[in-house]
Protein backbone atom coordinates (compact mmCIF):
# COMPACT_ATOMS: atom_id res chain seq x y z
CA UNK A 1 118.13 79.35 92.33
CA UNK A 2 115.50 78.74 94.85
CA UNK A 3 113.97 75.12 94.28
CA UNK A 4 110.81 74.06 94.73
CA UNK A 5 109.34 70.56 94.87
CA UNK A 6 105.16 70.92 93.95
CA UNK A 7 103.67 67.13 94.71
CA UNK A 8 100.12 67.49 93.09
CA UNK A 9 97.86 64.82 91.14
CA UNK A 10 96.25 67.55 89.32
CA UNK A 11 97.90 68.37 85.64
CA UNK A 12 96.52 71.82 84.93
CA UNK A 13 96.98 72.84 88.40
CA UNK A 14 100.31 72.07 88.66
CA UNK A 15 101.54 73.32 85.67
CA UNK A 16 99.75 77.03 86.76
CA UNK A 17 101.24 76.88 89.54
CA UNK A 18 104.66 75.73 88.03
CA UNK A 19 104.39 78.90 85.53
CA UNK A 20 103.63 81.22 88.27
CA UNK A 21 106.44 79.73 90.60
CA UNK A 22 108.56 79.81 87.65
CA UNK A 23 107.90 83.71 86.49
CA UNK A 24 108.59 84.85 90.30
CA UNK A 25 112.26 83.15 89.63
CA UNK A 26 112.11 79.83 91.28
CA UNK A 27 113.47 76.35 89.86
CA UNK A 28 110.63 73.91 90.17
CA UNK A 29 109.68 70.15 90.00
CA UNK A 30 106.53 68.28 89.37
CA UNK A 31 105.75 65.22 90.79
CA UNK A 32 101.88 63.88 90.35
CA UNK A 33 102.00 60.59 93.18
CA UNK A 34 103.17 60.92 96.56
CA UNK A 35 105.07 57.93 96.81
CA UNK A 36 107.55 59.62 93.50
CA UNK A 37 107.34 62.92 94.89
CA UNK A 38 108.50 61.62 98.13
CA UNK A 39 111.67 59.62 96.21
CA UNK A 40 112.35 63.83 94.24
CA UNK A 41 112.29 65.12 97.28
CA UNK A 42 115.30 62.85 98.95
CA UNK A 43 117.19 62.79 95.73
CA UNK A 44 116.59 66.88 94.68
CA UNK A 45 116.71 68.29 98.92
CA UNK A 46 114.67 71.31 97.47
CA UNK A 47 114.42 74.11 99.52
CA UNK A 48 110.26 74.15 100.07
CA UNK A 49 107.46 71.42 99.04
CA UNK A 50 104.07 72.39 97.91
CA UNK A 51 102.09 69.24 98.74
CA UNK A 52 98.54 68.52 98.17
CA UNK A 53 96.96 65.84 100.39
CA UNK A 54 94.65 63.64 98.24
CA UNK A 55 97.55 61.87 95.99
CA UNK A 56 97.63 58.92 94.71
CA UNK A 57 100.75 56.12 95.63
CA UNK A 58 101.26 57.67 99.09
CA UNK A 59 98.95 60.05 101.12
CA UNK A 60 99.94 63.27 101.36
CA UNK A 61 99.98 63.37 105.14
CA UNK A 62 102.00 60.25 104.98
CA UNK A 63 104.68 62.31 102.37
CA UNK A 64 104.39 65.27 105.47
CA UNK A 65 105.28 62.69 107.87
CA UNK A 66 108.16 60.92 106.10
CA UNK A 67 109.80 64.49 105.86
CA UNK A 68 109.24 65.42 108.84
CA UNK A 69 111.34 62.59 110.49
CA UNK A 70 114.58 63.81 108.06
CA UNK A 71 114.42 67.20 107.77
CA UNK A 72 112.84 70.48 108.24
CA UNK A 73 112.34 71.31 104.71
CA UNK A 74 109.60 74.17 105.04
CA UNK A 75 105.94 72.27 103.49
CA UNK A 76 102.81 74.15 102.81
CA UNK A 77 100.27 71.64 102.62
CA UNK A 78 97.84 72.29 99.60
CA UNK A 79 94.24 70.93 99.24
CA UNK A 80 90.52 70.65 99.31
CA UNK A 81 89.90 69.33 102.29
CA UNK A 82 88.85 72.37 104.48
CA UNK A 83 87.88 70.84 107.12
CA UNK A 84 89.73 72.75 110.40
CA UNK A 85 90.54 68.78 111.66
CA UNK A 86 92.28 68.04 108.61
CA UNK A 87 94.30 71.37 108.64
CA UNK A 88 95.20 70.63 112.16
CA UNK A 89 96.64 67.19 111.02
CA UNK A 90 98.72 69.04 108.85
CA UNK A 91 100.15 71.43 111.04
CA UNK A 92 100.97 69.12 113.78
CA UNK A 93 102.94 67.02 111.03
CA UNK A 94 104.70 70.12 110.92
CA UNK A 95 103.45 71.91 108.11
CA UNK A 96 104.48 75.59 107.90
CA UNK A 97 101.53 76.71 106.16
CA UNK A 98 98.19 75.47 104.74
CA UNK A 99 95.96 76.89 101.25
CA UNK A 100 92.66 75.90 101.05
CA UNK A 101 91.59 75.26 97.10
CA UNK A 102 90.35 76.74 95.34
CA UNK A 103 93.26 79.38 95.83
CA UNK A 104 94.73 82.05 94.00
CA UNK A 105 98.21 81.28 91.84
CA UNK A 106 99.22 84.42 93.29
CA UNK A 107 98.45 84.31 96.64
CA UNK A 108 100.47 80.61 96.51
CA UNK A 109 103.39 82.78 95.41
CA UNK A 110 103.17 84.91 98.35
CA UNK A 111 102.45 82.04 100.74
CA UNK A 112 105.63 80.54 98.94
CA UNK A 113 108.18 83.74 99.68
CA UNK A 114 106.64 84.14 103.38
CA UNK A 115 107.61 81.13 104.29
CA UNK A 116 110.79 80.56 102.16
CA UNK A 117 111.68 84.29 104.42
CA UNK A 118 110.79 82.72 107.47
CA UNK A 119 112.96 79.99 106.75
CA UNK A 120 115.75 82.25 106.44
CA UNK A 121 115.42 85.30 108.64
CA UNK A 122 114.28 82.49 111.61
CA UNK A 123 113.74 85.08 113.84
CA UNK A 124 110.72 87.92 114.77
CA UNK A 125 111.85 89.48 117.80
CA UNK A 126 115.09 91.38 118.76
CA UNK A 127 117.56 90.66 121.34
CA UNK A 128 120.83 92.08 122.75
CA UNK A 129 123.45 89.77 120.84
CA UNK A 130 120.63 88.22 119.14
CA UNK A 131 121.11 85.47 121.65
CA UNK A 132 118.52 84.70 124.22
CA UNK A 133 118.98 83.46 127.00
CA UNK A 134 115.53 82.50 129.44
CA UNK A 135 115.98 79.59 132.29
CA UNK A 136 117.80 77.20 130.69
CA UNK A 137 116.46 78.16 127.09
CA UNK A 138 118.96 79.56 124.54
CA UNK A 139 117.50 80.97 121.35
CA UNK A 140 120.22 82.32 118.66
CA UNK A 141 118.26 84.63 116.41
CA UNK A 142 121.19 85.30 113.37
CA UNK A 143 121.90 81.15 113.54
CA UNK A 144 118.24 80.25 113.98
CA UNK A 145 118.83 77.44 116.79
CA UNK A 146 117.54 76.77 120.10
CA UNK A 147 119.13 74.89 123.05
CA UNK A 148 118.13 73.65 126.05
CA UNK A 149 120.72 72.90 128.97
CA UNK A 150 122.90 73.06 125.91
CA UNK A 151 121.24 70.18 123.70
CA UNK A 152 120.00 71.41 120.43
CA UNK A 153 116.10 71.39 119.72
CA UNK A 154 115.44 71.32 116.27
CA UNK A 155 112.45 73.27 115.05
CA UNK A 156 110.62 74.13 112.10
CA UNK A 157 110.74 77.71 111.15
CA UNK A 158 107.59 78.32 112.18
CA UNK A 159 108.04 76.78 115.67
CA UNK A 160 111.31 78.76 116.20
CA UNK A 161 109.18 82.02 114.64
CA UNK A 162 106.63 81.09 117.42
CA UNK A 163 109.01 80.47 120.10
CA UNK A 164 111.36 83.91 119.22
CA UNK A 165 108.54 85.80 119.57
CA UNK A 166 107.26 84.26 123.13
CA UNK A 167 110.43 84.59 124.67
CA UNK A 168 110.74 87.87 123.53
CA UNK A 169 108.27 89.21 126.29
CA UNK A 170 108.21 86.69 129.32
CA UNK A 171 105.05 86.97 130.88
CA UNK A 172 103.07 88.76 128.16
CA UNK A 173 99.98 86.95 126.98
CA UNK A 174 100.23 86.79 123.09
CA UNK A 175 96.68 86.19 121.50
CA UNK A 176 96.55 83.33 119.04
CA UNK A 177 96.22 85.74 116.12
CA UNK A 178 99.10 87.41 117.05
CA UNK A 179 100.80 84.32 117.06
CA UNK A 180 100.06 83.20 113.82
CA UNK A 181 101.27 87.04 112.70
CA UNK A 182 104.55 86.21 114.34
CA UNK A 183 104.66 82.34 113.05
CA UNK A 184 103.84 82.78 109.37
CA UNK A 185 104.38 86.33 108.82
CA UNK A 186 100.48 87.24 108.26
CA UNK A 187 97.45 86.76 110.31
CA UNK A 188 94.28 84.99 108.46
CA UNK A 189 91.11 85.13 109.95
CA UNK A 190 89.45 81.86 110.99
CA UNK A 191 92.94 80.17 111.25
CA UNK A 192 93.81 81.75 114.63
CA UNK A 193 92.94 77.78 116.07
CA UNK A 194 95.92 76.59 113.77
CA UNK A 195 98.68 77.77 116.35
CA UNK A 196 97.16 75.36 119.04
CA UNK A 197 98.46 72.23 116.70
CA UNK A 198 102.14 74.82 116.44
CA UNK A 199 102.23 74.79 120.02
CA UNK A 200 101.74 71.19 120.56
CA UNK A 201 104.57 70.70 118.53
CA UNK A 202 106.62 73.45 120.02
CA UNK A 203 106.15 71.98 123.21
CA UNK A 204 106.46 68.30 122.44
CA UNK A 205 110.15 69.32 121.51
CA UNK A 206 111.04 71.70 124.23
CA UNK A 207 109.52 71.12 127.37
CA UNK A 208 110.99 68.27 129.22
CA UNK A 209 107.05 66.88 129.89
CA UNK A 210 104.42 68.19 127.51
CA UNK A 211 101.54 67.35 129.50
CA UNK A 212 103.02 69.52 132.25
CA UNK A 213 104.66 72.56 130.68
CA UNK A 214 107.29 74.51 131.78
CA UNK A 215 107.79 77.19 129.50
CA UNK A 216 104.92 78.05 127.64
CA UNK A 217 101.77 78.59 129.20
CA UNK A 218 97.92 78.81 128.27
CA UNK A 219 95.82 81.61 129.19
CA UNK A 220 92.59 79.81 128.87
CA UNK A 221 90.29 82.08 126.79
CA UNK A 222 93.20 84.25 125.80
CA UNK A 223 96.23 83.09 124.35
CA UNK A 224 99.94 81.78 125.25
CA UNK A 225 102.59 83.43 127.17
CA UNK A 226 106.25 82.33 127.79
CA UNK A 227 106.09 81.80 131.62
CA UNK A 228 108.84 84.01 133.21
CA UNK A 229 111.99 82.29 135.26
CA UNK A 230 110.65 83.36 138.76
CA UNK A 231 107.34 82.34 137.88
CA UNK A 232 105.89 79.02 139.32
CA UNK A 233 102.20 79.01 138.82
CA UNK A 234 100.98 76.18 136.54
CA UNK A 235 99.69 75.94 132.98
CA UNK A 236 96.12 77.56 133.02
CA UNK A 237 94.68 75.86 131.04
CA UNK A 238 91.65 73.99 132.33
C-alpha cells in the first residue's frame, strides 16, 4: 500500500485529510512537529510527504531541505503562506507541488495521485527506445534517469517531467504554462512563474555552469526551449 507521511500542526486538518487519504486507499502517518515528522520520515521511507510550512520543532522548509539532501521522496508543500516568494522557496527546495490553504480535501487527493503518477511514469514525451539521446544528454524514459557524459543526474520527478518534455522538441519554445502541464501533470493559472524556481533547479544539476547554460535556454518574454546540438547562440535571457 501506497504510504504517505502528512507533517501538519493542525489536528482537525490532519485527521480530514488522513480520512480522505485513507478512503482513496493510501496507508498514512501523522506527525504534528517538524523536527518528529522529519525522524517518521527516515525511519518509515514513505513514498510522498504532505508538509505544511509553519510547524513547530523544525520549519517546514528546513524538513524540505533535510530531504532533499537524502532522497527524492516526491513533497507537496502545504500551507497558508501564499505569498508567490514563499512558494518559490518551496519549489527550489525541490518541492513537487504546492496547495495554498484553505484547500479542498479532494483536490489534495488529486494533487496526491498526480504526483505519486509522476513519480512513477517519470516520463511525458515519447522516444524511439524510450532512450534519448541529445549532445551528451541521455534521458531513459521506462527507467526514469538522466546522464550526462555518462554520470547520473539525479532529479526530482518533476525536474525529469520538465526535462523529458524539453528534450523532446530541441529548439521549440515551450511556454511556462505548458511547462508546468508537462511538470505536474495540470496547468494552474497564476502559478505559470513556479517553473522558473523548477528550472533553476533543473539546471543547477545538469548544466556544467548554471550561470551560463548549455542546454536549456530562456526565451525572454516567452518561455524555455532545449537548445539544439548545432545550436550556439547564448541564453536569451537579458
Amino acid at each position: 500500500m501506497t504510504k504517505i507521511l502528512i507533517i501538519e500542526d493542525e489536528p482537525e486538518l490532519a485527521k480530514i485529510l488522513q480520512a480522505y487519504l485513507e478512503k482513496a486507499g493510501f496507508e498514512v502517518l501523522l506527525s504534528a512537529r517538524g523536527d518528529t515528522g522529519l525522524q517518521t520520515w527516515e525511519r518509515e521511507h514513505p513514498d510522498l510527504v504532505l508538509l505544511d510550512l509553519n510547524l513547530p520543532g523544525l520549519d517546514g522548509l528546513d524538513v524540505a531541505h533535510a530531504i532533499r539532501r537524502k532522497s527524492e521522496t516526491p513533497l507537496i508543500m502545504v500551507t497558508a503562506r501564499a505569498e508567490e516568494t514563499d512558494r518559490l522557496i518551496g519549489l527550489e527546495l525541490g518541492a513537487d507541488d504546492y496547495i495554498v490553504k484553505p484547500f479542498s480535501p479532494r483536490e489534495v487527493v488529486a494533487r496526491v495521485r498526480a504526483v505519486l503518477r509522476r513519480s512513477e511514469r517519470g516520463a511525458v514525451a515519447e522516444a524511439q527506445n524510450n532512450i534519448m539521446r541529445i549532445a551528451n544528454i541521455e534521458i531513459d524514459l521506462d527507467a526514469h534517469s538522466v546522464r550526462r557524459d555518462g554520470q547520473p543526474i539525479d532529479l526530482t520527478p518533476s525536474e525529469f517531467n520538465l526535462l523529458a518534455a524539453l528534450a523532446s522538441q530541441p529548439g521549440r519554445v515551450f511556454s511556462r504554462l505548458q511547462l508546468l502541464e508537462a511538470a505536474q501533470g495540470v496547468a494552474y493559472e497564476g502559478y505559470e512563474r513556479s517553473i522558473d524556481a523548477h528550472i533553476k533547479n533543473l539546471r543547477a544539476k545538469l548544466e556544467p555552469e548554471p550561470r551560463t547554460p548549455r542546454y536549456i535556454e530562456t526565451v525572454f518574454g516567452v518561455g524555455y526551449r532545449f537548445r539544439k546540438p548545432d545550436n550556439p547562440s547564448p541564453d536569451l535571457e537579458p
